[in-house]
C-alpha atoms as a PDB file:
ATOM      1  CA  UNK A   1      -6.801 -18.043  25.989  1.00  0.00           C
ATOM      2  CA  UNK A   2      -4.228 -15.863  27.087  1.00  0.00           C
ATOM      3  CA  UNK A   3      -1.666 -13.966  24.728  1.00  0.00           C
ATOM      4  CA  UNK A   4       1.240 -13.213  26.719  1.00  0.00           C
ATOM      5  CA  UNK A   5       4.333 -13.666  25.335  1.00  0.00           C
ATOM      6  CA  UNK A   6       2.918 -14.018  21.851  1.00  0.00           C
ATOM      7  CA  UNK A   7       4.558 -11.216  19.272  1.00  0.00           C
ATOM      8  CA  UNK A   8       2.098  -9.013  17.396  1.00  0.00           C
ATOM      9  CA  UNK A   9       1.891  -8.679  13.435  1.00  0.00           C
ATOM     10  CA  UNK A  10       3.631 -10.588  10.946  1.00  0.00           C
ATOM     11  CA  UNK A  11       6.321 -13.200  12.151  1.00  0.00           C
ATOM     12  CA  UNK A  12       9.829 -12.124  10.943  1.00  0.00           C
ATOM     13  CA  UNK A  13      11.350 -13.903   7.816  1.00  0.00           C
ATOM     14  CA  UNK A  14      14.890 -12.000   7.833  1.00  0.00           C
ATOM     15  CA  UNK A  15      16.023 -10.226  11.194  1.00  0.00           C
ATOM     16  CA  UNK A  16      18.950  -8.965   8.513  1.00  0.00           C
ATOM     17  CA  UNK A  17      16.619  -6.953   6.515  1.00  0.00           C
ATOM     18  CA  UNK A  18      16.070  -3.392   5.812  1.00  0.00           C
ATOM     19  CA  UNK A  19      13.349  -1.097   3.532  1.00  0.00           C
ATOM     20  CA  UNK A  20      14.006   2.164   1.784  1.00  0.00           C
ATOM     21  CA  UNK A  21      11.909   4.477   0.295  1.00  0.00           C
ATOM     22  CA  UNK A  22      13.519   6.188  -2.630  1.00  0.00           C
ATOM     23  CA  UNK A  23      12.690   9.460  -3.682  1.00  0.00           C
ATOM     24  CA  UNK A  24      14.015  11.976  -5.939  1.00  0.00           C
ATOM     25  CA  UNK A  25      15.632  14.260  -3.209  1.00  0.00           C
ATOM     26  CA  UNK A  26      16.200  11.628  -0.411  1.00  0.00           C
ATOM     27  CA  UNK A  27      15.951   7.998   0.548  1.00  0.00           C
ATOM     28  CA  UNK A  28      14.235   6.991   3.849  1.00  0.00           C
ATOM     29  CA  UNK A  29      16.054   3.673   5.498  1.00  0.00           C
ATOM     30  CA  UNK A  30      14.518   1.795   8.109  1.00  0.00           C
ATOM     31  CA  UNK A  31      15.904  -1.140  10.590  1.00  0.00           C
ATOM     32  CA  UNK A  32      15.005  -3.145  13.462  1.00  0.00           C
ATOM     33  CA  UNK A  33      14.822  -1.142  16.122  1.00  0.00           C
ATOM     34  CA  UNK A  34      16.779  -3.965  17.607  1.00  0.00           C
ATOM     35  CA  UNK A  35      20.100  -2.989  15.906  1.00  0.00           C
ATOM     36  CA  UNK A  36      20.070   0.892  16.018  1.00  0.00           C
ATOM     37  CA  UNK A  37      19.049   3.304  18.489  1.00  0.00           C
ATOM     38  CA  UNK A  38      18.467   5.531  15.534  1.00  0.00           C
ATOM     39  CA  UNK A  39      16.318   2.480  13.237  1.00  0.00           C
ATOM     40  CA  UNK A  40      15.037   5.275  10.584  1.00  0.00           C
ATOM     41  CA  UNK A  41      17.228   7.163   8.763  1.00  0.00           C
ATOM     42  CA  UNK A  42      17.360  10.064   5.948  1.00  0.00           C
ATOM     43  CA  UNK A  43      19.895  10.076   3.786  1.00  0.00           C
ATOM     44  CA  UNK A  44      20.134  12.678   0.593  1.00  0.00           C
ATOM     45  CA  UNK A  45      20.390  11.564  -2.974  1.00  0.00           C
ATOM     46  CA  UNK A  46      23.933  12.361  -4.148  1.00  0.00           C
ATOM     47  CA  UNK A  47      26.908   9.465  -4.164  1.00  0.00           C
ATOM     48  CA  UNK A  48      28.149  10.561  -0.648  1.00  0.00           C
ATOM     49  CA  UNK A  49      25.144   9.940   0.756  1.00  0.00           C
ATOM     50  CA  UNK A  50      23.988   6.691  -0.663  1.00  0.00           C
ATOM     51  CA  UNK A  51      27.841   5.682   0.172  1.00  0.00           C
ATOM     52  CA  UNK A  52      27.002   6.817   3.781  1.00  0.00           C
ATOM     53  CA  UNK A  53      23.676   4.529   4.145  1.00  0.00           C
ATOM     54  CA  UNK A  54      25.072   1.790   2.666  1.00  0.00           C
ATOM     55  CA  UNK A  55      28.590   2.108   5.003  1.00  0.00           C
ATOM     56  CA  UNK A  56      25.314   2.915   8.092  1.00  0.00           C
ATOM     57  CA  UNK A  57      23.711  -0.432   6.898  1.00  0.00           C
ATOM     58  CA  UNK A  58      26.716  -2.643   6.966  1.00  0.00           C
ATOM     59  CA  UNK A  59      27.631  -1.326  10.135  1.00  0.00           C
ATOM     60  CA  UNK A  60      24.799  -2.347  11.602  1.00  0.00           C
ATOM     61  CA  UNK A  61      24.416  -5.781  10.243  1.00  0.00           C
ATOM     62  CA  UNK A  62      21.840  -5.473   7.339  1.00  0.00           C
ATOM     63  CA  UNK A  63      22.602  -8.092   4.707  1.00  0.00           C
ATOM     64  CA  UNK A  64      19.212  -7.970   3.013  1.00  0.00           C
ATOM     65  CA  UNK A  65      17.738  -4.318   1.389  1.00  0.00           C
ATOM     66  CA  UNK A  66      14.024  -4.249  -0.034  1.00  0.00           C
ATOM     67  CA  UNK A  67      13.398  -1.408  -1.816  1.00  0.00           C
ATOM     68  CA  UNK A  68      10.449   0.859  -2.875  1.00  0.00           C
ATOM     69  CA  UNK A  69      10.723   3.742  -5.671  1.00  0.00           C
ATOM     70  CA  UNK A  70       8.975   5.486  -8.848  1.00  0.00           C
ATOM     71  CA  UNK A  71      10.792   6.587 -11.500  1.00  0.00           C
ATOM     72  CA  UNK A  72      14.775   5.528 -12.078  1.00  0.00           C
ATOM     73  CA  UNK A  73      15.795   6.853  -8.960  1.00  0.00           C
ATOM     74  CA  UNK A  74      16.627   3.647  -7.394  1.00  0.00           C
ATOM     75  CA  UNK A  75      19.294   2.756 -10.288  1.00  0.00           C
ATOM     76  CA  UNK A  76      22.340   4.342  -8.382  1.00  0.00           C
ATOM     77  CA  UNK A  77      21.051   3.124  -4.520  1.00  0.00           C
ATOM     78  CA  UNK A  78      20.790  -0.599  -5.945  1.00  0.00           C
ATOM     79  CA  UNK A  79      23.890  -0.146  -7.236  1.00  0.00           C
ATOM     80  CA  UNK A  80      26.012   1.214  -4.852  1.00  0.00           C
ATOM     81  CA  UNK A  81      24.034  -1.321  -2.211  1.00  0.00           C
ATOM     82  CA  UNK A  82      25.060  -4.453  -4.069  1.00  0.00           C
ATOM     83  CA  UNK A  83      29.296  -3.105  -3.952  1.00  0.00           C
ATOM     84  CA  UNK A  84      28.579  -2.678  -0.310  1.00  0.00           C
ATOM     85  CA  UNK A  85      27.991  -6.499  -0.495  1.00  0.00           C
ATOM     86  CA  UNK A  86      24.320  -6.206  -0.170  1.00  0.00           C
ATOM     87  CA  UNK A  87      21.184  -8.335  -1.304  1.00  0.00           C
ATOM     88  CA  UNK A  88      19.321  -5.741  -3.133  1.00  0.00           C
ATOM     89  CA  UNK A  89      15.291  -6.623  -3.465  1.00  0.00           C
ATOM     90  CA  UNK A  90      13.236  -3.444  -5.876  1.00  0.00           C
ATOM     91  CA  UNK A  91       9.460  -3.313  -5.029  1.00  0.00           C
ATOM     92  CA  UNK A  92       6.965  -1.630  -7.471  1.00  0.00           C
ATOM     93  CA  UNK A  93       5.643   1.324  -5.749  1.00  0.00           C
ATOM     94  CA  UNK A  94       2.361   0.967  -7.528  1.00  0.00           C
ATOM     95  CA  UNK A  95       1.655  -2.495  -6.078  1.00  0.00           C
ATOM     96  CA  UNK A  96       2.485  -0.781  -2.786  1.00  0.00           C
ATOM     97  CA  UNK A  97       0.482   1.976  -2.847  1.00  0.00           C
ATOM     98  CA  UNK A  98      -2.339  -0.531  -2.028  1.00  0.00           C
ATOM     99  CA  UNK A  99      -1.116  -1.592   1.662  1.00  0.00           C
ATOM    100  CA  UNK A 100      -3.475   0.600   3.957  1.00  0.00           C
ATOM    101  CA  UNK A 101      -1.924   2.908   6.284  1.00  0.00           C
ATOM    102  CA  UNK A 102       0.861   4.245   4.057  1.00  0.00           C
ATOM    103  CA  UNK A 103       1.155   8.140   4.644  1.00  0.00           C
ATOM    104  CA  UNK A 104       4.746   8.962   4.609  1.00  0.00           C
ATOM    105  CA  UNK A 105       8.308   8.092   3.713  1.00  0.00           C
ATOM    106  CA  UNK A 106       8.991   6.924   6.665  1.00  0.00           C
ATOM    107  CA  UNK A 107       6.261   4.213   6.822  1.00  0.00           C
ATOM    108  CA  UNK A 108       6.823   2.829   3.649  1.00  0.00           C
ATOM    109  CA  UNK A 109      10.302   2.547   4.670  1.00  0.00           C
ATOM    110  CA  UNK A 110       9.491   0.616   7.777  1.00  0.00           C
END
């Protein structure tokens, strides 16, 4: 049988949606490639630029966030998300520090 045409992976549930990986220092947002020509993005941890990724998200038509973090460093980000009109979804990073082929910010934000 013959695959072509078929897409790869997971089937999408939200085209809408974004991930970030929150840190202590910076958060790591990723897209669809579809809607940015930049779809990964690090922003630093102070109130200018959280403001700045959630203004980048808008802009680009994110209405759904998932988010992954350890410690209370997400507190501020979910917050600022939801003003910027956001649906704001907080994963436990210990549950996803079992998905195979995690090795960096930037792939558990995508």
């Amino acid at each position: 049988m013959s695959k072509v045409g078929k897409a790869l992976g997971l089937p999408i549930v939200n085209a809408r949606a974004a991930g970030i990986d929150i840190g202590a220092r910076i958060q790591v947002a990723a897209v669809p490639p579809e809607l940015s020509a930049d779809p990964v993005r690090t922003f630093g941890s102070f109130t200018a630029d959280i403001e700045a990724m959630a203004n980048w998200l808008v802009s680009v038509g994110i209405t759904t966030v998932a988010m992954e973090s350890t410690g209370v460093y997400w507190v501020p980000v979910y917050e600022i998300l939801e003003e910027h009109g956001l649906t704001v979804l907080l994963a436990n990073a210990r549950d996803c520090k079992a998905v195979p082929g995690r090795k960096s910010d930037v792939n558990d934000a995508q």
